[in-house]
N, C-alpha and C. Protein backbone atom coordinates (compact mmCIF):
# COMPACT_ATOMS: atom_id res chain seq x y z
N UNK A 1 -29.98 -10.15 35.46
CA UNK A 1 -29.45 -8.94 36.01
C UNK A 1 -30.54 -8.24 36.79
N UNK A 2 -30.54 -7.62 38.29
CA UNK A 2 -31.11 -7.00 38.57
C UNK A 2 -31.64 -6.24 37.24
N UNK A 3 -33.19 -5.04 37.80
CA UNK A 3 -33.65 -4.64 36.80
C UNK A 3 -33.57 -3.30 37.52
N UNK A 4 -32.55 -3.30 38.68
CA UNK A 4 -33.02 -2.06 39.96
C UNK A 4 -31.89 -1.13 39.25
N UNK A 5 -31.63 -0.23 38.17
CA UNK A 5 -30.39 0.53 38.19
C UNK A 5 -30.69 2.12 39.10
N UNK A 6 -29.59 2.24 39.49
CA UNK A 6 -29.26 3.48 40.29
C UNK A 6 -30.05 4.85 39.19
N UNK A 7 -31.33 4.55 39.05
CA UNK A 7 -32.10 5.89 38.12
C UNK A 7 -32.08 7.01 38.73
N UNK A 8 -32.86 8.18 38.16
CA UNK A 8 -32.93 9.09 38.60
C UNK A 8 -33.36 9.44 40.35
N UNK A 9 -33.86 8.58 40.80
CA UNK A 9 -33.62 8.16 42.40
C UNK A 9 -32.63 8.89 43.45
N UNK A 10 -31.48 8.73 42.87
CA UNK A 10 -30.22 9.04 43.60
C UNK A 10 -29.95 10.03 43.16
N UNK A 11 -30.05 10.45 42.15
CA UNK A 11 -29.15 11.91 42.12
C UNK A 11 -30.35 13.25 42.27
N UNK A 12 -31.87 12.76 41.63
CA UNK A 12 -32.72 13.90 41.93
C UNK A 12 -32.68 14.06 43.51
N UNK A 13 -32.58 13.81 44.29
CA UNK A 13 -32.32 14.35 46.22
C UNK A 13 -31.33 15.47 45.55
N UNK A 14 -30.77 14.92 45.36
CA UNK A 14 -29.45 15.86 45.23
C UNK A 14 -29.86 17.43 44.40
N UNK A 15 -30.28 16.78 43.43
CA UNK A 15 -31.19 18.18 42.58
C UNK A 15 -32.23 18.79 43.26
N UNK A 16 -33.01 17.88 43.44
CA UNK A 16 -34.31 18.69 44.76
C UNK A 16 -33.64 19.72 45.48
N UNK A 17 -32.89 19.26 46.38
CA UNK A 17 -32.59 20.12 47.19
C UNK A 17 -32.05 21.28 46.53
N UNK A 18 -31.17 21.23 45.53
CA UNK A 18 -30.85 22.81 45.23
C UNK A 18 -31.76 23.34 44.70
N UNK A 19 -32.63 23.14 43.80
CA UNK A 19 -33.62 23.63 43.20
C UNK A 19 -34.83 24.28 44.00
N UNK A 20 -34.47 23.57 45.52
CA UNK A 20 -35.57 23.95 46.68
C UNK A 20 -34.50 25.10 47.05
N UNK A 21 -33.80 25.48 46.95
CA UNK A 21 -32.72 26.44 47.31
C UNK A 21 -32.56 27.76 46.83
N UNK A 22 -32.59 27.55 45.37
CA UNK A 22 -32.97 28.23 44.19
C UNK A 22 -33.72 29.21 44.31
N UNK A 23 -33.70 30.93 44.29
CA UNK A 23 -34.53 31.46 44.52
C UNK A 23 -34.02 32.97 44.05
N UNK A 24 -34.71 34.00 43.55
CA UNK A 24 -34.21 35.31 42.68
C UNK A 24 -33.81 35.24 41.51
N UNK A 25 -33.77 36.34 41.33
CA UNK A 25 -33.61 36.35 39.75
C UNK A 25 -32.03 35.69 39.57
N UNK A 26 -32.08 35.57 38.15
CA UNK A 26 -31.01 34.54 37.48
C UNK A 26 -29.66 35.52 37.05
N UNK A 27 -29.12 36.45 37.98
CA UNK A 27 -28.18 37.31 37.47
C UNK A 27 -27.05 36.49 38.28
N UNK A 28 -25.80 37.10 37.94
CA UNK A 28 -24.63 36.90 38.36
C UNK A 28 -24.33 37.22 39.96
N UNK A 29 -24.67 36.74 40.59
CA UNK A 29 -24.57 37.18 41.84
C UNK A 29 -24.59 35.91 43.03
N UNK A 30 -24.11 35.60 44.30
CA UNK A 30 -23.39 34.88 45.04
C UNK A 30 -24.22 34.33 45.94
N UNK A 31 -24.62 33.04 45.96
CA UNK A 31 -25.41 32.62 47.23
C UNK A 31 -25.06 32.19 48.37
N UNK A 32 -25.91 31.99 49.06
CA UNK A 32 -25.36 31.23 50.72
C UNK A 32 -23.86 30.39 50.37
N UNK A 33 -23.91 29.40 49.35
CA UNK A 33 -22.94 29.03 49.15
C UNK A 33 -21.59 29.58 48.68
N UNK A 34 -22.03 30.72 48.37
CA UNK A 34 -20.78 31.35 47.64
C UNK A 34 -20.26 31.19 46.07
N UNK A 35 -21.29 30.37 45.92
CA UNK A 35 -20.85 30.15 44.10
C UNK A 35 -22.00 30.44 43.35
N UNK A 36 -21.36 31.26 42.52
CA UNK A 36 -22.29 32.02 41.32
C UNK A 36 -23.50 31.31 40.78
N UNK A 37 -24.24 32.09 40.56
CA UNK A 37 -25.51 31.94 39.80
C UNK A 37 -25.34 30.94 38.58
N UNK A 38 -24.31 31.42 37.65
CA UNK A 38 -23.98 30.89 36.45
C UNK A 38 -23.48 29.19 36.59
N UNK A 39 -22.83 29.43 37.10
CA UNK A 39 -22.00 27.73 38.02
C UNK A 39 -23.04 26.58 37.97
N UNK A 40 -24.07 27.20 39.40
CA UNK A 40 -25.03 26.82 39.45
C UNK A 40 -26.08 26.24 38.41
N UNK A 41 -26.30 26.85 37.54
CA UNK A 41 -26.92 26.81 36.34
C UNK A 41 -26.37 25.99 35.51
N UNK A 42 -25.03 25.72 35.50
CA UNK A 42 -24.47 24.68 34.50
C UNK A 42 -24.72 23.26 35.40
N UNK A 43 -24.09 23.58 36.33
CA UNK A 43 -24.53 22.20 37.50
C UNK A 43 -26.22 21.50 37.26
N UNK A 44 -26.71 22.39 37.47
CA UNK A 44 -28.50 22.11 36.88
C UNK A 44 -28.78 21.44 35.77
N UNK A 45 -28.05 22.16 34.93
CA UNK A 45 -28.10 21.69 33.53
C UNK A 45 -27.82 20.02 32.87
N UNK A 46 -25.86 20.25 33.65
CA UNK A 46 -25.66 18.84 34.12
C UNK A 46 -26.02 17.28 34.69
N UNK A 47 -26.92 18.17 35.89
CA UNK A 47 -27.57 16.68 35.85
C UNK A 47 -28.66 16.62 35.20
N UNK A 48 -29.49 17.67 35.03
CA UNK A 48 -31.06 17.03 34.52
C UNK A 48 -30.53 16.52 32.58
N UNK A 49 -29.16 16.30 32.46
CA UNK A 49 -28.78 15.49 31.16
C UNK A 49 -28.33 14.22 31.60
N UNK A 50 -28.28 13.85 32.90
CA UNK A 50 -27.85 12.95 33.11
C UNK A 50 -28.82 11.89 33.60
N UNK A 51 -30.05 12.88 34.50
CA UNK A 51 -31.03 12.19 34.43
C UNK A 51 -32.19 11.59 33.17
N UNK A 52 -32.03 12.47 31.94
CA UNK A 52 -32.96 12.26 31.11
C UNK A 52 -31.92 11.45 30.32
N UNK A 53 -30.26 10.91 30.43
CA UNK A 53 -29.47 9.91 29.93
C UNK A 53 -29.61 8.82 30.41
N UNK A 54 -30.31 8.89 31.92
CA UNK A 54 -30.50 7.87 32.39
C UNK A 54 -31.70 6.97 32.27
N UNK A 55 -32.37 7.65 31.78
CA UNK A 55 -34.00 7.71 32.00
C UNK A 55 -33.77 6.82 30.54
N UNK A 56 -33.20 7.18 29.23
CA UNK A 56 -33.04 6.74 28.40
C UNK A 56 -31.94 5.39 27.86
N UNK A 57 -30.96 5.18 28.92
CA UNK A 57 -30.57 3.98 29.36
C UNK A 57 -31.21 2.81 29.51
N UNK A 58 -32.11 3.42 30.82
CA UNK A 58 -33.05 2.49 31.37
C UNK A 58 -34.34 2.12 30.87
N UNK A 59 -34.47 2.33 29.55
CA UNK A 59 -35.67 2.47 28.77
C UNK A 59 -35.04 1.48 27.74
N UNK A 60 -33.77 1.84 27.18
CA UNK A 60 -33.32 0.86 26.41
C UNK A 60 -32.90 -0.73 26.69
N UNK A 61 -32.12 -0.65 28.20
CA UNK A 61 -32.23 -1.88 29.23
C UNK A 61 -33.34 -2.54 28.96
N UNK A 62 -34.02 -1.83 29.41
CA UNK A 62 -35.49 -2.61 29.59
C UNK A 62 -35.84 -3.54 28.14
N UNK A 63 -35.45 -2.84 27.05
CA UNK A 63 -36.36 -3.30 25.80
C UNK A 63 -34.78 -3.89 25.23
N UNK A 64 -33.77 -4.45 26.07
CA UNK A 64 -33.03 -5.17 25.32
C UNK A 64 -32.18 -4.39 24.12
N UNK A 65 -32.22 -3.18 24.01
CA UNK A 65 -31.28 -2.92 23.19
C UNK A 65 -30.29 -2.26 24.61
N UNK A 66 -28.84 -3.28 24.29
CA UNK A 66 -27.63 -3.06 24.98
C UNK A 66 -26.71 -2.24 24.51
N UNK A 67 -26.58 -1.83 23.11
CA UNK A 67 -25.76 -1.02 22.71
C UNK A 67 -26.35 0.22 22.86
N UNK A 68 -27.71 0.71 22.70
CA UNK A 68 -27.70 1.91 23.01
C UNK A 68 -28.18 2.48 24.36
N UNK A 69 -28.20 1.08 25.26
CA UNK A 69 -27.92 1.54 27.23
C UNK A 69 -26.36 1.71 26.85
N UNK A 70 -25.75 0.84 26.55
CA UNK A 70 -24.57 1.40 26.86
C UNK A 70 -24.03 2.99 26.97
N UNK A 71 -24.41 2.77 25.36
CA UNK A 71 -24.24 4.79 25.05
C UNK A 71 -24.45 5.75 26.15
N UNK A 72 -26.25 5.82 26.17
CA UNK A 72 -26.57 6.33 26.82
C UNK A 72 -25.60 6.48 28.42
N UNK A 73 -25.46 5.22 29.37
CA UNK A 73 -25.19 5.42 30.58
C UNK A 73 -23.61 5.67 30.45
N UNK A 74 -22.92 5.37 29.26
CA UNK A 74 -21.22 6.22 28.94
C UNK A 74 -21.47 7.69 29.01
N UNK A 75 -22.30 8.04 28.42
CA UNK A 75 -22.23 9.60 28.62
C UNK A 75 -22.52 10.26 29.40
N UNK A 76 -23.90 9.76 30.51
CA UNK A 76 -24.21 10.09 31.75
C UNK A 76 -22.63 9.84 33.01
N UNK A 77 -22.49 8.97 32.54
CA UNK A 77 -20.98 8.56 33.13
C UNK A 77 -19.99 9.99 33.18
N UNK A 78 -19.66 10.43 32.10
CA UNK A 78 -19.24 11.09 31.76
C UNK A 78 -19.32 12.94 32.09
N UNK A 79 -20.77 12.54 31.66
CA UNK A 79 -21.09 13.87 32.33
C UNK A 79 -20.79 14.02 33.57
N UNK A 80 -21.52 13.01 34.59
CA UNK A 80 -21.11 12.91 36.24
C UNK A 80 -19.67 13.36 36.42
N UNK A 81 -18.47 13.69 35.48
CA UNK A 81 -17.29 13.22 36.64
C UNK A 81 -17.13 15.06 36.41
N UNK A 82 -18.14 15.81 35.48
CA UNK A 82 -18.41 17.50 35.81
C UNK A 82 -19.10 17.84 36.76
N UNK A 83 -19.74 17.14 38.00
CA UNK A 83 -20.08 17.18 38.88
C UNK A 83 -19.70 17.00 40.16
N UNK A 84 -19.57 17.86 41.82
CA UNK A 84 -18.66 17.32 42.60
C UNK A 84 -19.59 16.60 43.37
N UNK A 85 -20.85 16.09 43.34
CA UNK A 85 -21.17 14.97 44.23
C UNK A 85 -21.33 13.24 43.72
N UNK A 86 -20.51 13.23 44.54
CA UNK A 86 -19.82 11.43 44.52
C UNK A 86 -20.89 10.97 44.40
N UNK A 87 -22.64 10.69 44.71
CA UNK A 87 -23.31 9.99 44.92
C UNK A 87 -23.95 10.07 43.40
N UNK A 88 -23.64 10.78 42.63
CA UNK A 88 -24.29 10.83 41.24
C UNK A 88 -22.93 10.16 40.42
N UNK A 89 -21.86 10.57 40.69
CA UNK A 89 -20.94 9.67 39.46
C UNK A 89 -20.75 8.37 40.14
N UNK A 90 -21.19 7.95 41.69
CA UNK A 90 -21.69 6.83 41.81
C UNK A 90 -22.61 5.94 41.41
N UNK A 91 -23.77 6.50 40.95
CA UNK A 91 -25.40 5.56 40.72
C UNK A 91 -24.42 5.73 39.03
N UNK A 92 -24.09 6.56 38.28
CA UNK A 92 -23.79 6.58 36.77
C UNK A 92 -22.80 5.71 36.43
N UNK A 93 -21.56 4.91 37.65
CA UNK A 93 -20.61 3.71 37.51
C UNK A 93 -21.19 2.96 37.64
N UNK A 94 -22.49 3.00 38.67
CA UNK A 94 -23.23 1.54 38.64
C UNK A 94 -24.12 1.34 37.72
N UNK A 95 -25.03 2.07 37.02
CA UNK A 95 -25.64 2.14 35.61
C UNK A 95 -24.76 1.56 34.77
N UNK A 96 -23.57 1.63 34.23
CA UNK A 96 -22.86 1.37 33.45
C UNK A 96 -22.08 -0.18 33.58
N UNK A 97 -21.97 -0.09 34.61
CA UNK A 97 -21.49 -1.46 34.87
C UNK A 97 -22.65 -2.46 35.15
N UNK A 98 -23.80 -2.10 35.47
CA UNK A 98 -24.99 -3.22 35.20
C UNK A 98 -24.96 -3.14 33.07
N UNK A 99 -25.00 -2.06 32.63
CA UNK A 99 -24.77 -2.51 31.23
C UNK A 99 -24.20 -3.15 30.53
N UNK A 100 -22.79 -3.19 30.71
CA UNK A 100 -21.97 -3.67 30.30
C UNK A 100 -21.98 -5.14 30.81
N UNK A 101 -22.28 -5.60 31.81
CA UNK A 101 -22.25 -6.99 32.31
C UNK A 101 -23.78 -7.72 31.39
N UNK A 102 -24.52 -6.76 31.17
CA UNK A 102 -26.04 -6.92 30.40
C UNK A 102 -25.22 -7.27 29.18
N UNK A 103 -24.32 -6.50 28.64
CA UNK A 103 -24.31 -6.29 27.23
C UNK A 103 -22.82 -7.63 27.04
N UNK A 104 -22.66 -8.54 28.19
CA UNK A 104 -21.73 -9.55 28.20
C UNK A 104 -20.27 -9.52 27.79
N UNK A 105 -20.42 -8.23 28.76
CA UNK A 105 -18.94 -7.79 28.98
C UNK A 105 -18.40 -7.45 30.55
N UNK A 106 -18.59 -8.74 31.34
CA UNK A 106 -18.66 -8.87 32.34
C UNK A 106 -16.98 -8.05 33.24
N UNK A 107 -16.22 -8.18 32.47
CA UNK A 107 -15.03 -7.75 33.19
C UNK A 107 -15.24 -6.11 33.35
N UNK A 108 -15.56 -5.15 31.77
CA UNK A 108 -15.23 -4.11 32.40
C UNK A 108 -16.67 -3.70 32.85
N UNK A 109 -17.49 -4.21 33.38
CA UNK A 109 -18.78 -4.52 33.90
C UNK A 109 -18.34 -3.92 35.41
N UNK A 110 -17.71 -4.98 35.71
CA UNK A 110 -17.23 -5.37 37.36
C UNK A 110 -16.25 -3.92 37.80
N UNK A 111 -15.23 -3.37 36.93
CA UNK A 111 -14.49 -2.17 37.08
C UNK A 111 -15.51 -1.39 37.18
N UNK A 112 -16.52 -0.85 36.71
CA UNK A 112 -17.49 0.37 36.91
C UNK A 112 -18.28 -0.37 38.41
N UNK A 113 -18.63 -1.01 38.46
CA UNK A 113 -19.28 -1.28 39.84
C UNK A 113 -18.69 -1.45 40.86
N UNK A 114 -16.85 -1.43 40.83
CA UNK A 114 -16.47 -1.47 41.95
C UNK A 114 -16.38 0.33 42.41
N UNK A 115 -16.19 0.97 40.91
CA UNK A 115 -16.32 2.19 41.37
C UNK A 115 -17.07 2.76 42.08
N UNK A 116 -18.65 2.11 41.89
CA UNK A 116 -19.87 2.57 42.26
C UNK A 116 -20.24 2.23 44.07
N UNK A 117 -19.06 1.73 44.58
CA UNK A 117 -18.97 1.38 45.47
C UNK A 117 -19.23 2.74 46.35
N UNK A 118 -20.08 2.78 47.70
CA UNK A 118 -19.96 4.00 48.62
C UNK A 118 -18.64 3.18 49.73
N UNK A 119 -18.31 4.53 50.47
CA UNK A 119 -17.46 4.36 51.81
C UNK A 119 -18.16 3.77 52.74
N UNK A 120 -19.33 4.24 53.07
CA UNK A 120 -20.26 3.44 53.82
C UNK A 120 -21.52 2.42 53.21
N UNK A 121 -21.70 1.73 53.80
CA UNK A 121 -23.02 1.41 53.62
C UNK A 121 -24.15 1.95 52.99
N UNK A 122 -24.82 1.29 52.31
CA UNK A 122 -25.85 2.27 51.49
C UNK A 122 -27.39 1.16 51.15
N UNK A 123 -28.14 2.14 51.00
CA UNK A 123 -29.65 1.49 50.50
C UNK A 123 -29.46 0.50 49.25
N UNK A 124 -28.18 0.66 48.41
CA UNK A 124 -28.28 0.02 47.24
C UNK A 124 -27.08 -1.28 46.95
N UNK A 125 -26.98 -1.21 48.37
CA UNK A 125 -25.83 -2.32 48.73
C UNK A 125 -26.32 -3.88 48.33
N UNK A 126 -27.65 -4.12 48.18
CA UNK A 126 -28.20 -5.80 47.43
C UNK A 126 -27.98 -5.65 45.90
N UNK A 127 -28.55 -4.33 45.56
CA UNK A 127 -28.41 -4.42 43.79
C UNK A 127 -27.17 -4.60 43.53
N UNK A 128 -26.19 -3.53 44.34
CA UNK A 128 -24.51 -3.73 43.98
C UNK A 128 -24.05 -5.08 44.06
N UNK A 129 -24.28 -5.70 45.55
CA UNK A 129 -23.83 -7.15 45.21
C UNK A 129 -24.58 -8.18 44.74
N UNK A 130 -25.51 -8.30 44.09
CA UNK A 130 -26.42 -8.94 43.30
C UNK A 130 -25.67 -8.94 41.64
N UNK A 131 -25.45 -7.19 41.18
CA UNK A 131 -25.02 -6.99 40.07
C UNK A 131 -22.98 -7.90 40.34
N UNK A 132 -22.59 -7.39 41.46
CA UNK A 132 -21.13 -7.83 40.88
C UNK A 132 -21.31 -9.38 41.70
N UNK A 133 -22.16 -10.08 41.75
CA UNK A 133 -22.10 -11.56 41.26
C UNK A 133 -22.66 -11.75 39.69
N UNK A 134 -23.36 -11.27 39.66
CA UNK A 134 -23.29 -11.46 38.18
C UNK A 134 -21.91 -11.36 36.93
N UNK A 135 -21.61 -10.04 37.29
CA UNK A 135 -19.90 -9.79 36.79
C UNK A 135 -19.10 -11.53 36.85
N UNK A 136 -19.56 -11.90 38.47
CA UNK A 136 -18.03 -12.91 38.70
C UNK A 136 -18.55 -14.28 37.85
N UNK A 137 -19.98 -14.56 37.70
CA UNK A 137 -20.34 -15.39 37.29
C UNK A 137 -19.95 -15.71 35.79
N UNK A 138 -20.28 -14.56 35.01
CA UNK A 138 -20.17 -13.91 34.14
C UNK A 138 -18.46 -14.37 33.13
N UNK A 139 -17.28 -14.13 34.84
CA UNK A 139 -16.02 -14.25 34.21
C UNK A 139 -15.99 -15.66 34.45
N UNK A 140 -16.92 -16.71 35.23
CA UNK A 140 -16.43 -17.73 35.48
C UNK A 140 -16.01 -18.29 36.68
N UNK A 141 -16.28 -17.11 37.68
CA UNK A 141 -16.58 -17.57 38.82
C UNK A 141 -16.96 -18.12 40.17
N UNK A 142 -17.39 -19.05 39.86
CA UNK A 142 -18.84 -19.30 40.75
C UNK A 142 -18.19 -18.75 42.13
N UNK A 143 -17.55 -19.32 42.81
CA UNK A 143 -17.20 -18.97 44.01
C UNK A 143 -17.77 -17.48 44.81
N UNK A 144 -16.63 -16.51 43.57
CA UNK A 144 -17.45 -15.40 44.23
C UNK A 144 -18.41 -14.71 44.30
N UNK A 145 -19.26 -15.67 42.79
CA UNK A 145 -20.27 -15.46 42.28
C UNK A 145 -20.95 -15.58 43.50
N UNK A 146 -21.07 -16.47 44.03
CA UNK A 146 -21.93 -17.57 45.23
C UNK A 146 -21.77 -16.41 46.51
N UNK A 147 -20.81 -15.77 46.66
CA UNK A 147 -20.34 -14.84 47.73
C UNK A 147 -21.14 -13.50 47.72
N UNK A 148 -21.05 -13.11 46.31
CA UNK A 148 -21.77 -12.01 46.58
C UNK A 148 -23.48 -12.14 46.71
N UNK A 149 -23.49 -12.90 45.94
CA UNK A 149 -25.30 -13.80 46.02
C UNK A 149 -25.58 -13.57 47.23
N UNK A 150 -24.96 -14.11 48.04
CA UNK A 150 -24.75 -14.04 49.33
C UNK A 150 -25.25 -12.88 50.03
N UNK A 151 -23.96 -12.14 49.88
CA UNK A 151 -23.84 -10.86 50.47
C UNK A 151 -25.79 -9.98 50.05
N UNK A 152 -25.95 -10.21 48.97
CA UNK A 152 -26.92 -9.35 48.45
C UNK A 152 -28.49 -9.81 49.29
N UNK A 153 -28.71 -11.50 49.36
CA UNK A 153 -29.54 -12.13 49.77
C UNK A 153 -29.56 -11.46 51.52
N UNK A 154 -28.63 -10.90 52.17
CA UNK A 154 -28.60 -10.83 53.38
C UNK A 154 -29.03 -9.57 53.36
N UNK A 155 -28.50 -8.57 52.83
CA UNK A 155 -28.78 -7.23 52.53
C UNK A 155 -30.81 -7.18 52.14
N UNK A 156 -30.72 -8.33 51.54
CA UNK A 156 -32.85 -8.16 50.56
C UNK A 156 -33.94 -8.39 51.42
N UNK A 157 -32.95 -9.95 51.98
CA UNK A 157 -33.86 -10.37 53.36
C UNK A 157 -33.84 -9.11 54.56
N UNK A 158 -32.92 -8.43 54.60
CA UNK A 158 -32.76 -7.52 56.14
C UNK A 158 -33.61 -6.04 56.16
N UNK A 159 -33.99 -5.84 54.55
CA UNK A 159 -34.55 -4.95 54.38
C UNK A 159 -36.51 -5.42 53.69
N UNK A 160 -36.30 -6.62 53.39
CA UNK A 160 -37.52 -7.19 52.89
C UNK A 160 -37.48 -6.51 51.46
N UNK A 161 -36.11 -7.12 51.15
CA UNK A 161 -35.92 -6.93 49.79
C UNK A 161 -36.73 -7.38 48.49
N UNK A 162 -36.96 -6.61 47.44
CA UNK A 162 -37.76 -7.68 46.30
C UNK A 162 -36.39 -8.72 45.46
N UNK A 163 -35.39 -8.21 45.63
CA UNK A 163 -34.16 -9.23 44.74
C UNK A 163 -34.28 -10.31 45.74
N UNK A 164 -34.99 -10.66 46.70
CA UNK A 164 -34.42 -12.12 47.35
C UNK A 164 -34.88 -13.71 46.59
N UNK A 165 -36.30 -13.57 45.75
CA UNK A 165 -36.88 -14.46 44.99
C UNK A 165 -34.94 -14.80 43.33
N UNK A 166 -34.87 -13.61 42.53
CA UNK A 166 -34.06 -13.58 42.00
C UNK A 166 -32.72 -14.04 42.31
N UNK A 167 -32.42 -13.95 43.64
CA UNK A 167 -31.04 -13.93 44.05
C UNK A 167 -30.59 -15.58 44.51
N UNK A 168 -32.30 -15.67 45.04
CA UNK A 168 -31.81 -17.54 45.27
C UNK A 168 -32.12 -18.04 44.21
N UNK A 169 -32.27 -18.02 43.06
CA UNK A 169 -32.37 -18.91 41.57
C UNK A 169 -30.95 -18.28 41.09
N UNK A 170 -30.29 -17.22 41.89
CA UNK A 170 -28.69 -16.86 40.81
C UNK A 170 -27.84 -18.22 41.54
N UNK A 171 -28.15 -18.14 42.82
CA UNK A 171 -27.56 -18.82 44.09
C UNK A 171 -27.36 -20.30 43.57
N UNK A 172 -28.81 -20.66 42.79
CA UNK A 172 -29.17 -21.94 42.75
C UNK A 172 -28.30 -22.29 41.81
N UNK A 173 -28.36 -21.64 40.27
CA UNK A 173 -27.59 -21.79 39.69
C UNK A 173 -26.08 -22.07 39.56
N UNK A 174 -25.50 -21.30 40.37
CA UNK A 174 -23.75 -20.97 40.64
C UNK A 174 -23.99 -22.69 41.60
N UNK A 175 -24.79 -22.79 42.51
CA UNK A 175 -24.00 -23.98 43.33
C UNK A 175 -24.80 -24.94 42.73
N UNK A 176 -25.86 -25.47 41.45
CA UNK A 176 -25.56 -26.74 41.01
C UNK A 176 -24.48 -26.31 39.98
N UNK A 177 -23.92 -25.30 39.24
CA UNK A 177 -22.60 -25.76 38.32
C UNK A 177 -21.43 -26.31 39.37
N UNK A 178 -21.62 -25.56 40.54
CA UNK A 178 -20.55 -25.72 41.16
C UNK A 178 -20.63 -27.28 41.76
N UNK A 179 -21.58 -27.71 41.21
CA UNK A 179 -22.02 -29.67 42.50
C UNK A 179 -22.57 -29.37 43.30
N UNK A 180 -22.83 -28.41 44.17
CA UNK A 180 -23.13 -28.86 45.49
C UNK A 180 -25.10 -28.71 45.11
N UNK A 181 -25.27 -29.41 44.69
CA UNK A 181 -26.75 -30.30 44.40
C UNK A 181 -27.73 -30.06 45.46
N UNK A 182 -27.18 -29.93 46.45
CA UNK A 182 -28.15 -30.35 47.99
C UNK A 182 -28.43 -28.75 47.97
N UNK A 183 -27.18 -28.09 48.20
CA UNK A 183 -27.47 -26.42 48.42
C UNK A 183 -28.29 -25.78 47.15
N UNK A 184 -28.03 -26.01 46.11
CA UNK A 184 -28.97 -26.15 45.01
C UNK A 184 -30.62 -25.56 45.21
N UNK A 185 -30.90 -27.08 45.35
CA UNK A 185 -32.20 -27.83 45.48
C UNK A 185 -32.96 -26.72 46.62
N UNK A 186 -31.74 -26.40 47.59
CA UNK A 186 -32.49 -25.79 49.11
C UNK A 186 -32.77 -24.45 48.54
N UNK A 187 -32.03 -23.66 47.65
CA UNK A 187 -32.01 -22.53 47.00
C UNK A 187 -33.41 -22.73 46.05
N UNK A 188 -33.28 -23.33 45.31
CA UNK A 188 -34.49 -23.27 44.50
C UNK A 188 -36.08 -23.65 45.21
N UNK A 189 -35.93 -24.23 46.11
CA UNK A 189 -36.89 -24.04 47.25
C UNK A 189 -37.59 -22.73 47.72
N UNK A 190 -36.26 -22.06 48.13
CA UNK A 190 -36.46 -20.57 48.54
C UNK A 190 -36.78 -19.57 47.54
N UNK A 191 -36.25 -19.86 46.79
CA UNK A 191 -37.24 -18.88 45.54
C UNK A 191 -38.41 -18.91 45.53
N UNK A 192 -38.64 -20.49 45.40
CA UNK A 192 -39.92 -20.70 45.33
C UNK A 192 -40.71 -19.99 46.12
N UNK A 193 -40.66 -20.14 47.45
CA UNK A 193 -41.35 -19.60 48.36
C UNK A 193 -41.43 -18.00 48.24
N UNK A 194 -39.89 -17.16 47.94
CA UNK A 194 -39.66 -15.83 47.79
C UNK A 194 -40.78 -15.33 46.98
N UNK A 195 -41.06 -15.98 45.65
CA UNK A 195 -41.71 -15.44 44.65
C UNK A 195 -43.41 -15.77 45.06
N UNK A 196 -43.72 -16.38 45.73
CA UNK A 196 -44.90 -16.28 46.52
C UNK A 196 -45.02 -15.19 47.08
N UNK A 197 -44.82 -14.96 48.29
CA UNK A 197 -44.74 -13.72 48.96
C UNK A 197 -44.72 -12.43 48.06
């Protein structure tokens, strides 16, 4: 599994900026935006629990305990959908669905990461399709397993990605189960070389 989850990365911009915004005393009263002091303050509150849920996710990821990433990134999950920016209950569907595919539960793995999907294009478009080949692999399907491999390898290489060493040993894998031996062999080549660099 990628090791890249959507951390505190993505949603602190989002906090920065209000917090760079942030300014006078803490009474009840109306800013540029028009929404209360108090609001505000719960919003604050909100994410920096979601970041220190995440922070603690990704700490547990790391050290292999899957049941309590799970926890953790369910509740950050959770918290996010008290929040109105999409790009935080986005990185918190994709946290969760890299867990759950970790924790070899690849189907409802793949449902949180399709959520985590943006409208456009995004910086985290290799981890996403890196993670939901894993999902397809996961249910058994090389094919689209092999597809999104794909998709992600184009996205790693175009940016001088670090998943491109990883992505051709997922690659390699899916197409010798799948036979094709030759594409294989050429994949595990390219790792090779990837993980040099």
């Amino acid at each position: 599994m990628s090791s890249d989850l959507a951390t505190t990365d993505e949603p602190s911009g989002v906090i920065q900026g209000q917090r760079e915004n942030e300014k006078g005393p803490r009474r009840k009263k109306h800013h540029n935006s028009g929404e209360p002091v108090e609001r505000r303050q719960d919003v604050l509150e909100i994410q920096a629990e979601i970041e220190s849920l995440t922070r603690a996710g990704s700490q547990a990821l790391a050290q292999e305990r899957c049941g309590e990433a799970l926890t953790a990134f369910k509740k950050a999950f959770l918290a996010s959908l008290d929040v109105t920016e999409q790009q935080v209950q986005r990185a918190c569907a994709f946290n969760l669905g890299a867990a759950y595919i970790a924790s070899g539960r690849p189907a409802k793995g793949l449902d949180f990461l399709l959520r985590s999907q943006p409208d456009k294009g995004g910086e985290r478009q290799g981890d996403l399709h890196f993670n939901l080949g894993l999902a397809h692999e996961g249910l058994g399907d090389p094919p689209a397993a092999i597809e999104y491999y794909q998709r992600a390898l184009a996205h790693y290489q175009s940016q001088q990605g670090h998943g491109e060493a990883d992505t051709h040993m997922k690659l390699a894998g899916c197409r010798a189960r799948a036979g094709e031996l030759d594409q294989a062999g050429r994949c595990f080549r390219r790792a090779g070389l990837a993980y040099r660099r």
